[in-house]
Protein backbone atom coordinates (compact mmCIF):
# COMPACT_ATOMS: atom_id res chain seq x y z
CA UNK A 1 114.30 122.96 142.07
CA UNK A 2 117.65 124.20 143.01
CA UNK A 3 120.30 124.17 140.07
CA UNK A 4 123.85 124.66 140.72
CA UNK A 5 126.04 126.57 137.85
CA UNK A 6 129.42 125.54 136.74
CA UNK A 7 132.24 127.94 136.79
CA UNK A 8 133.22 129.37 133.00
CA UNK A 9 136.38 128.60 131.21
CA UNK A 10 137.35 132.69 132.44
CA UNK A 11 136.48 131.75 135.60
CA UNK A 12 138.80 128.09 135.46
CA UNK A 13 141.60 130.75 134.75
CA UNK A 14 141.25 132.53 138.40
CA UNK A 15 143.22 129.30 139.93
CA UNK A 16 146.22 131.65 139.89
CA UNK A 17 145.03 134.72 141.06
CA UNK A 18 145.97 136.38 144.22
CA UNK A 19 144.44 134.83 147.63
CA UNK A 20 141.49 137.42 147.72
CA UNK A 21 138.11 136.05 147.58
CA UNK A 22 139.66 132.89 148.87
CA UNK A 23 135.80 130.99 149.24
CA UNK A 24 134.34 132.34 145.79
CA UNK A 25 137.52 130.69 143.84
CA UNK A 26 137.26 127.59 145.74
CA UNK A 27 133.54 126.94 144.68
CA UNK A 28 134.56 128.02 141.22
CA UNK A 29 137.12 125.88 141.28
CA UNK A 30 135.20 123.17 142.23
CA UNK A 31 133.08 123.55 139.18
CA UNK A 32 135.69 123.35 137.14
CA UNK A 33 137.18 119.72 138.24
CA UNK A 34 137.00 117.11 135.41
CA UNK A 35 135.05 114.52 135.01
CA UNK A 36 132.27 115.88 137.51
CA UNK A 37 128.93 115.60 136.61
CA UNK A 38 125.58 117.59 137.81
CA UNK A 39 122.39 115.47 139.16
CA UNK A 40 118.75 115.27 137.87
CA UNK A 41 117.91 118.02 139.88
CA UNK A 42 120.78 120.33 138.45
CA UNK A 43 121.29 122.48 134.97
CA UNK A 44 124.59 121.33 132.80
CA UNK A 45 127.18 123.49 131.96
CA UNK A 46 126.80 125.66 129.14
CA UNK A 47 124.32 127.35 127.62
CA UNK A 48 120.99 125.69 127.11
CA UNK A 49 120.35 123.76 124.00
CA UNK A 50 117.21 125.06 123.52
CA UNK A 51 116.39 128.23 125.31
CA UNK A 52 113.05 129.10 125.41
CA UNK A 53 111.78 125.28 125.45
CA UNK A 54 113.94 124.73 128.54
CA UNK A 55 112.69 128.24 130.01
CA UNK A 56 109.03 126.48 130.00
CA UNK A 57 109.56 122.91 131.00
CA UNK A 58 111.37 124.49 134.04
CA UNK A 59 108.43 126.49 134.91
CA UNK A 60 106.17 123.56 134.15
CA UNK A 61 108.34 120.73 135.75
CA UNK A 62 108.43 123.36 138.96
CA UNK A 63 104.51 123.06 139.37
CA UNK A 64 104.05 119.69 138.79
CA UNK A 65 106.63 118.51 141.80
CA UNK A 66 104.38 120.30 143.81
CA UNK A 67 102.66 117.99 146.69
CA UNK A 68 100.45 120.13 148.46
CA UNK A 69 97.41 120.08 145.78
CA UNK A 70 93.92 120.38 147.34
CA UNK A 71 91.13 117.43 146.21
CA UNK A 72 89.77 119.22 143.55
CA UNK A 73 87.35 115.87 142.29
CA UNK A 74 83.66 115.15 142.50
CA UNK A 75 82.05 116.66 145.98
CA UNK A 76 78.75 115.34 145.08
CA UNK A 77 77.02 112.13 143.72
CA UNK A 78 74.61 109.70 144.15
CA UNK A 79 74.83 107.59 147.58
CA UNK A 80 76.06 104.18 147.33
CA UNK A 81 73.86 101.31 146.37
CA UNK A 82 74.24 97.59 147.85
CA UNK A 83 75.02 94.67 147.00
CA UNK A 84 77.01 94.94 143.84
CA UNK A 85 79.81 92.74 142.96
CA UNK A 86 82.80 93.84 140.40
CA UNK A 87 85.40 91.79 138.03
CA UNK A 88 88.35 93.29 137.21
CA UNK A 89 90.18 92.15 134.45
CA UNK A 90 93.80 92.28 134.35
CA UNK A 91 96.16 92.60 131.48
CA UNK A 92 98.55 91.06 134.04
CA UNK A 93 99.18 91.06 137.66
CA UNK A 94 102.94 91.91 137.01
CA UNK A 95 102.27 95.55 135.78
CA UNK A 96 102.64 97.41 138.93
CA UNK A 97 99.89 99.74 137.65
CA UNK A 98 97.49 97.48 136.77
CA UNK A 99 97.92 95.81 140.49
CA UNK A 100 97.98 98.94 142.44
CA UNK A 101 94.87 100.13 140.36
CA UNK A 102 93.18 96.98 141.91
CA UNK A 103 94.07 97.25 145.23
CA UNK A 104 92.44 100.32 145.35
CA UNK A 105 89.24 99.25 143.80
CA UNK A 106 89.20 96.51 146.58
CA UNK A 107 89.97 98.82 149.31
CA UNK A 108 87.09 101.63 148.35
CA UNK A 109 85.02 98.57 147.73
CA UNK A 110 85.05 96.86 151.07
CA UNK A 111 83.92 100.99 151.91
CA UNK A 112 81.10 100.81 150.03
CA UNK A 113 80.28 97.47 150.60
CA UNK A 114 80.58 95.50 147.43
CA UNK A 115 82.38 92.03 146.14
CA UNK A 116 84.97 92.26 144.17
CA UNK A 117 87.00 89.30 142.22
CA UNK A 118 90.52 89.69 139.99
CA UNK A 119 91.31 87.65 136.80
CA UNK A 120 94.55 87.85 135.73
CA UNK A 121 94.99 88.15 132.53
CA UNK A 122 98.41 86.77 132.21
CA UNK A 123 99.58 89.53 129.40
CA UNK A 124 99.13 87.45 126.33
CA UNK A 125 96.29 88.07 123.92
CA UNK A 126 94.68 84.25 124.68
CA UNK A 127 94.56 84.41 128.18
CA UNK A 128 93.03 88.08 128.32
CA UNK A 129 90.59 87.18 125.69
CA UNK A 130 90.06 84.07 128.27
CA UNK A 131 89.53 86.18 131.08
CA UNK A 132 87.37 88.53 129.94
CA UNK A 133 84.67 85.12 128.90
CA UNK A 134 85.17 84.40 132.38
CA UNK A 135 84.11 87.18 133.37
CA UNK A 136 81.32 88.13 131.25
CA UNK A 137 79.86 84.90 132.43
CA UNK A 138 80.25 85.13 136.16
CA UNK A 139 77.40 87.77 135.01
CA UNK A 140 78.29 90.94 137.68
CA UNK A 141 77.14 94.30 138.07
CA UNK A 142 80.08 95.65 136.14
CA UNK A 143 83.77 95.07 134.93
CA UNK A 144 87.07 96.97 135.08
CA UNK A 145 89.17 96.87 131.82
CA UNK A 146 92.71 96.71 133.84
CA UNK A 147 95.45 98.06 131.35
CA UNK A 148 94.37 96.55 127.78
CA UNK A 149 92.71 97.40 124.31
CA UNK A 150 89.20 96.81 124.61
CA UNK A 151 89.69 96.02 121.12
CA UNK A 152 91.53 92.87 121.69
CA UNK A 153 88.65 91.27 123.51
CA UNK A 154 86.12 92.83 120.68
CA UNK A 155 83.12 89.85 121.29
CA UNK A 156 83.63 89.52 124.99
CA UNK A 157 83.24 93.22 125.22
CA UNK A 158 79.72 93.19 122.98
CA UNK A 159 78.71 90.18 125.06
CA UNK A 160 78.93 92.72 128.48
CA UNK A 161 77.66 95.21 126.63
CA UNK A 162 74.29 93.41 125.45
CA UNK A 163 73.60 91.73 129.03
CA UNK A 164 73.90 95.59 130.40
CA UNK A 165 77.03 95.34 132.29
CA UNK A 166 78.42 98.71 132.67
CA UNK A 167 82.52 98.51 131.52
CA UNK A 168 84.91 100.83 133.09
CA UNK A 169 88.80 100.71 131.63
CA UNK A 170 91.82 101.52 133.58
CA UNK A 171 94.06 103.14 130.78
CA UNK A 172 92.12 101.13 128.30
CA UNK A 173 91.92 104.05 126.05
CA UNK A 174 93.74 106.56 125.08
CA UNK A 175 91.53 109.40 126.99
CA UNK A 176 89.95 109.82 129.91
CA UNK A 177 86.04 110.08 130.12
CA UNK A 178 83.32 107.80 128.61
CA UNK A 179 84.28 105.77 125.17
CA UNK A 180 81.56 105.08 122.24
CA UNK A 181 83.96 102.59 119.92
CA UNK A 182 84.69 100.68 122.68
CA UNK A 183 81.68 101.16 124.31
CA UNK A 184 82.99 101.57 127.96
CA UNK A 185 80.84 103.98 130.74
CA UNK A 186 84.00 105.90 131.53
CA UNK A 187 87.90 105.25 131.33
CA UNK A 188 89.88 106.44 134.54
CA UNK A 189 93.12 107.40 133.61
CA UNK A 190 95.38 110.91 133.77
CA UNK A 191 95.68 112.45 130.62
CA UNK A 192 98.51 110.61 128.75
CA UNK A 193 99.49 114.18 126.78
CA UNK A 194 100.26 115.13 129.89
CA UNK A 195 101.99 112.43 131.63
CA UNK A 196 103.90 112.24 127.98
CA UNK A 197 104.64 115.83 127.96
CA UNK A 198 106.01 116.21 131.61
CA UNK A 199 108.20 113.01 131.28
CA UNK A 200 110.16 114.89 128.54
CA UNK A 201 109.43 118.11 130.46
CA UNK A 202 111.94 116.92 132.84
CA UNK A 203 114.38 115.41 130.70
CA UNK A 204 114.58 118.92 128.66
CA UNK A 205 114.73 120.78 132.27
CA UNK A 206 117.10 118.70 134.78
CA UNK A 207 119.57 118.64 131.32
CA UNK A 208 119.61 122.02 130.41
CA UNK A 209 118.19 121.25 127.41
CA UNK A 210 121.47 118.91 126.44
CA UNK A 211 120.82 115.32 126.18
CA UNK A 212 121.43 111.98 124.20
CA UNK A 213 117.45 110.38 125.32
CA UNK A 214 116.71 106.57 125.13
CA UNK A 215 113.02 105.60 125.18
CA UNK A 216 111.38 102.62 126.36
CA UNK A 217 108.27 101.11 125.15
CA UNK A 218 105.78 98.54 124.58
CA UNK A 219 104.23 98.94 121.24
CA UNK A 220 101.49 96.19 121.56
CA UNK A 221 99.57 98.26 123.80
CA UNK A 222 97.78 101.26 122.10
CA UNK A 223 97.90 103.02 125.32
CA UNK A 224 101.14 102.86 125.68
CA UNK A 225 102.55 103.27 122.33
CA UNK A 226 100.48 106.90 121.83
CA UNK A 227 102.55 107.90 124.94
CA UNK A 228 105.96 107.06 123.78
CA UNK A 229 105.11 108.71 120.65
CA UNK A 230 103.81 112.16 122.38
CA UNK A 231 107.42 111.74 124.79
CA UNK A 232 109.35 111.30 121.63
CA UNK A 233 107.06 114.60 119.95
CA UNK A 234 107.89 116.73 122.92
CA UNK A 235 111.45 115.65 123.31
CA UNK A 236 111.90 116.87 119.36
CA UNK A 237 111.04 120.60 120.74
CA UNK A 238 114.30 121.03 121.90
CA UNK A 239 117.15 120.87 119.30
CA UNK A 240 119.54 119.80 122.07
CA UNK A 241 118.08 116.76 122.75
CA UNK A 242 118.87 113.72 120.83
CA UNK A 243 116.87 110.86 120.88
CA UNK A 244 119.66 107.70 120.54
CA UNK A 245 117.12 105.00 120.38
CA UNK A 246 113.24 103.76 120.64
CA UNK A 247 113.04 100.98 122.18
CA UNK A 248 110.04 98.47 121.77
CA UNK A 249 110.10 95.72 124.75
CA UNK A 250 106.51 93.95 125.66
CA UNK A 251 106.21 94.51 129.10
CA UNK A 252 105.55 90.99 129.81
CA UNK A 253 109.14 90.22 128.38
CA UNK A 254 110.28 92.89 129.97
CA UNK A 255 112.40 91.13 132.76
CA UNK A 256 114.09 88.80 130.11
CA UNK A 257 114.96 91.47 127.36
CA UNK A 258 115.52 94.42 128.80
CA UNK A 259 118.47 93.60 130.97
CA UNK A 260 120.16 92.79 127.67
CA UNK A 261 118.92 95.38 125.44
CA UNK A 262 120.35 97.42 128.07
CA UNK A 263 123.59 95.74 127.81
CA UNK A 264 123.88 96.67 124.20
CA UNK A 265 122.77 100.46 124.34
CA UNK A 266 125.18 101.13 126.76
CA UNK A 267 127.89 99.58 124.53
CA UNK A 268 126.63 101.50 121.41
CA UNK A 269 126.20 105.00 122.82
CA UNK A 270 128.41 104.93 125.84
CA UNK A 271 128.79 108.60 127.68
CA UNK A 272 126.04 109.83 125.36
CA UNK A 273 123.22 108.40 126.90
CA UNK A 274 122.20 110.36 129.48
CA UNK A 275 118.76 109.87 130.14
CA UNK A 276 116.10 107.68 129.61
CA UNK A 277 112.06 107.39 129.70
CA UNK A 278 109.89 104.46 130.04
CA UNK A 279 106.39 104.14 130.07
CA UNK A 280 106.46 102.50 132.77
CA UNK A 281 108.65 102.17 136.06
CA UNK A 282 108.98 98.56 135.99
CA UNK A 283 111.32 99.03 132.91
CA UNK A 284 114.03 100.80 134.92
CA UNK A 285 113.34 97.48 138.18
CA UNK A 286 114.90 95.12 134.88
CA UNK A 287 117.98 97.73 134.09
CA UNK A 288 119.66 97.83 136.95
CA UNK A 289 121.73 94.85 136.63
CA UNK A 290 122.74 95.89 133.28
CA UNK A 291 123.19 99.70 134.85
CA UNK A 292 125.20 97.58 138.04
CA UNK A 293 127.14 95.28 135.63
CA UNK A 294 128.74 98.18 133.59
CA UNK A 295 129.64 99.90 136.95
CA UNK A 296 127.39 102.96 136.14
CA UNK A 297 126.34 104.81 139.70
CA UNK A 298 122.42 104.20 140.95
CA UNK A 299 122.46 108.33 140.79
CA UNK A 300 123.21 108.18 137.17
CA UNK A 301 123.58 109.04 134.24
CA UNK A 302 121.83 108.07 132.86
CA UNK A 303 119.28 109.74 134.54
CA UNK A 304 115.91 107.91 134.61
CA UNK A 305 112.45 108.94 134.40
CA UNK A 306 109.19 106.75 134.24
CA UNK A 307 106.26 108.07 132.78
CA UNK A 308 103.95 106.34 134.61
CA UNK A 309 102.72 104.21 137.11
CA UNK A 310 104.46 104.71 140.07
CA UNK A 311 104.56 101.92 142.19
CA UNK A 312 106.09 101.26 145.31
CA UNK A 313 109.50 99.66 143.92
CA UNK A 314 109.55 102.81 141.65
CA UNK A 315 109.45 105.15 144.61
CA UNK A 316 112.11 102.87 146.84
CA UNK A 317 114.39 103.03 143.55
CA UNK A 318 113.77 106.58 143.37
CA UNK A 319 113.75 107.53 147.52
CA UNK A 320 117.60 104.99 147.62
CA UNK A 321 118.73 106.89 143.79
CA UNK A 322 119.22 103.03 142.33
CA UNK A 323 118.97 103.88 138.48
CA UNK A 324 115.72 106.16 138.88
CA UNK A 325 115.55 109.74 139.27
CA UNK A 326 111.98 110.34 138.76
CA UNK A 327 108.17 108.93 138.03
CA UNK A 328 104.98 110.95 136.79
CA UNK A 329 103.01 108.43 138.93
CA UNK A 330 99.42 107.35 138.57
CA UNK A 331 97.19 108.02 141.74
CA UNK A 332 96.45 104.45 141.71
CA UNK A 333 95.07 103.95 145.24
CA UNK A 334 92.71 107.13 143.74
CA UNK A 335 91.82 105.98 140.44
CA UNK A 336 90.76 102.72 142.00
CA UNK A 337 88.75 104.59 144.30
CA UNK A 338 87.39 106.74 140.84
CA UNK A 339 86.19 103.85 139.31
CA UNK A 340 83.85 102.29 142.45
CA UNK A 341 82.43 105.87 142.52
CA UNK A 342 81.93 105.77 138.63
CA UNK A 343 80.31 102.39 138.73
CA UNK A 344 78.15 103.73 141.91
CA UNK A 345 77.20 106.72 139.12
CA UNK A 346 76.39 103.69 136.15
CA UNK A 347 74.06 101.80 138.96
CA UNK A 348 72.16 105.21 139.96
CA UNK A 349 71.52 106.35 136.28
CA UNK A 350 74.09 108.90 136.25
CA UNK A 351 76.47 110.11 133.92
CA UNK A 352 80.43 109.98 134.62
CA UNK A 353 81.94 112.23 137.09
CA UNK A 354 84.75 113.76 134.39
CA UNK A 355 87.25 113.68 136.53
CA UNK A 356 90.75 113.58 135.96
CA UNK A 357 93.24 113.55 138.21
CA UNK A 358 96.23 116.04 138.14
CA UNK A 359 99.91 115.49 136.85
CA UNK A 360 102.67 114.97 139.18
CA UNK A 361 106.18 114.86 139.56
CA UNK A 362 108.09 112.77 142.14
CA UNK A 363 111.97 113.15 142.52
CA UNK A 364 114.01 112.38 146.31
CA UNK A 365 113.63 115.68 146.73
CA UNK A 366 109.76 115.35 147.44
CA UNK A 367 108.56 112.35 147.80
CA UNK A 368 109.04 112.89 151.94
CA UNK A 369 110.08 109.14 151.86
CA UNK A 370 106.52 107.54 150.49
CA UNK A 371 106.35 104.73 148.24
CA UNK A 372 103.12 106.06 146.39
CA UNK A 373 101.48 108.79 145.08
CA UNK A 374 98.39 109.52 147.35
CA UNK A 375 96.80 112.64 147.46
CA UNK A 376 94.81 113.85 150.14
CA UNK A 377 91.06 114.23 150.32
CA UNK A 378 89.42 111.56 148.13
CA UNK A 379 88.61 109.18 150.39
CA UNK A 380 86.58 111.64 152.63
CA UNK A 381 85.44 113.12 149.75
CA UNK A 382 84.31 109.98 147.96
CA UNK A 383 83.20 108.00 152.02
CA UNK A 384 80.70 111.25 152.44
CA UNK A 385 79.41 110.91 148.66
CA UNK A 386 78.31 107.37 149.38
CA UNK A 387 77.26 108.01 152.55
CA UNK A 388 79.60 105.52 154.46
């Protein structure tokens, strides 16, 4: 990341000093113009709020944006069996994660050659509980948990689980791997300490470690609230950062409240607030008219980060700088991929792979232009697995 320093007060002074060094006083003095402000990708003046915090999130913020990461998943497995047919459950269609997380579980299915059918859950309670009875009784070989609390559909999930139909989640859980209490063969997500701690990683970094911090949420989900509470826990290590506000929208009212609740931050803290975090992209998609409407510029401040999924209208926000700087995306063409090979593991008698896939960063500066987050190698990795 390149950062750009602002001249000093001293160096403000040298306006009036004789014509030598003509070029080095006009990009001091340039630094020194009021009312200028530095991007996401560049320190603030002064000296950092909190020194040795911001020395590591710049260090770990650094590797992180890198795209050039070899496949380092599952080589080897069992080859892939025939004639299997999935249900995915979603907790709603609308979540850009929970969509793109099924698109690629029907791509690397019509690979491997199985059926797969979405319910959409709807996001409310009734209709995933709903769902998931559908499911269960359409009787497949095994169902994805798309984005919500296994917990919530407690019977339905006993009811798969005493017919023998292997459960995968899709952040269902808070961890990645195989659950007991829910009993679920494996859940595919990145590890939301991570994703948590990177979010605020770059907030702490691209600030300098000086920033008023507002944090969006959805509290209803377990998931999700665990990682707005590790964002708001790593945020706290730097003393210069001040979180103004938590805010708690359900993302299924997410298009009706947050436009407002946006509205009203922006009155309260004004030139404070310079960057936000959502746990989720599609937070920052319902801003922008608020952001628009109060005349603040699509390059910010405030300067936006989602910490997670990474969609395709988070990228295009992100790639055009309209009110999003930067996403710790999901893999989701991957994970969907992950959990076909998982459930290929569950039909052969094998245990889960244990993979997890790798934190990134994406900013305009290297996204290249894409409008995902797809890293190379799985598919050939998981096509000569299965033997297709």
């Amino acid at each position: 990341m390149h950062r750009n320093r602002k001249a000093t007060p001293g160096a403000c002074k040298a306006r009036s000093a004789a014509t030598t060094a003509l070029l080095a006083a006009a990009t001091l003095l340039a630094g020194c113009e009021r009312g200028s402000s530095n991007g996401p990708g560049d320190s603030a003046s002064g000296p950092s709020g909190c020194p040795a915090a911001h020395a590591r999130a710049q260090a770990a913020v650094s590797r992180a944006e890198r795209a050039d990461v070899p496949w380092n998943g599952p080589t080897t497995g069992p080859t892939g069996v025939s004639g299997k047919t999935l249900v995915y459950v979603a907790q709603t269609m609308t979540n850009p994660g929970v969509a793109g997380a099924a698109k690629g579980v029907r791509e690397a299915a019509r690979v491997i050659g199985w059926n797969v059918r979405v319910i959409d859950g709807g996001g409310t309670p009734a209709r995933i509980q709903a769902a998931m009875s559908d499911a269960v009784a359409l009787r497949p070989s095994g169902i994805v948990i798309g984005g919500f609390d296994p917990n919530s559909t407690s019977k339905q999930v006993a009811r798969a689980n005493a017919a023998g139909i292997p459960l995968i989640g899709w952040h269902a859980v808070a961890a990645p791997g195989p659950s007991r209490r829910p009993e679920l063969f494996t859940n595919v997500t990145t590890k939301v300490e991570d994703v948590a701690r990177a979010s605020a990683q770059w907030v702490i970094s691209t600030s300098n470690g000086n920033a008023g911090v507002v944090v969006f949420t959805d509290a209803s989900i377990p998931f999700a609230k665990n990682k707005s509470e590790l964002i708001r826990k790593e945020l706290a290590a730097c003393s210069g950062v001040k979180l103004l506000a938590y805010e708690n929208i359900p993302i299924p009212d997410a298009s009706s409240r947050t436009p407002r609740e946006v509205s009203s931050l922006l009155s309260r803290f004004q030139g404070e607030w310079t960057h936000s975090v959502a746990i989720n992209d599609l937070y920052f998609a319902d801003a922008a008219p608020a952001f628009r409407a109060a005349g603040k510029k699509g390059s910010g401040p405030p300067f936006n980060i989602g910490a997670g999924d990474g969609d395709p209208s988070a990228f295009q926000r992100i790639n055009s700088k309209q009110y999003q700087a930067a996403t710790v995306p999901e893999p989701l063409s991957l994970q969907g991929w992950q959990i076909v090979d998982e459930f290929n593991r569950a039909f052969s008698g094998r245990p889960a792979s244990g993979y997890v896939a790798p934190i990134h960063i994406t900013t305009a500066h290297n996204s290249d232009g894409a409008t995902t987050w797809d890293p190379s190698g799985y598919r050939e990795a998981y096509r000569k697995i299965w033997g297709r």
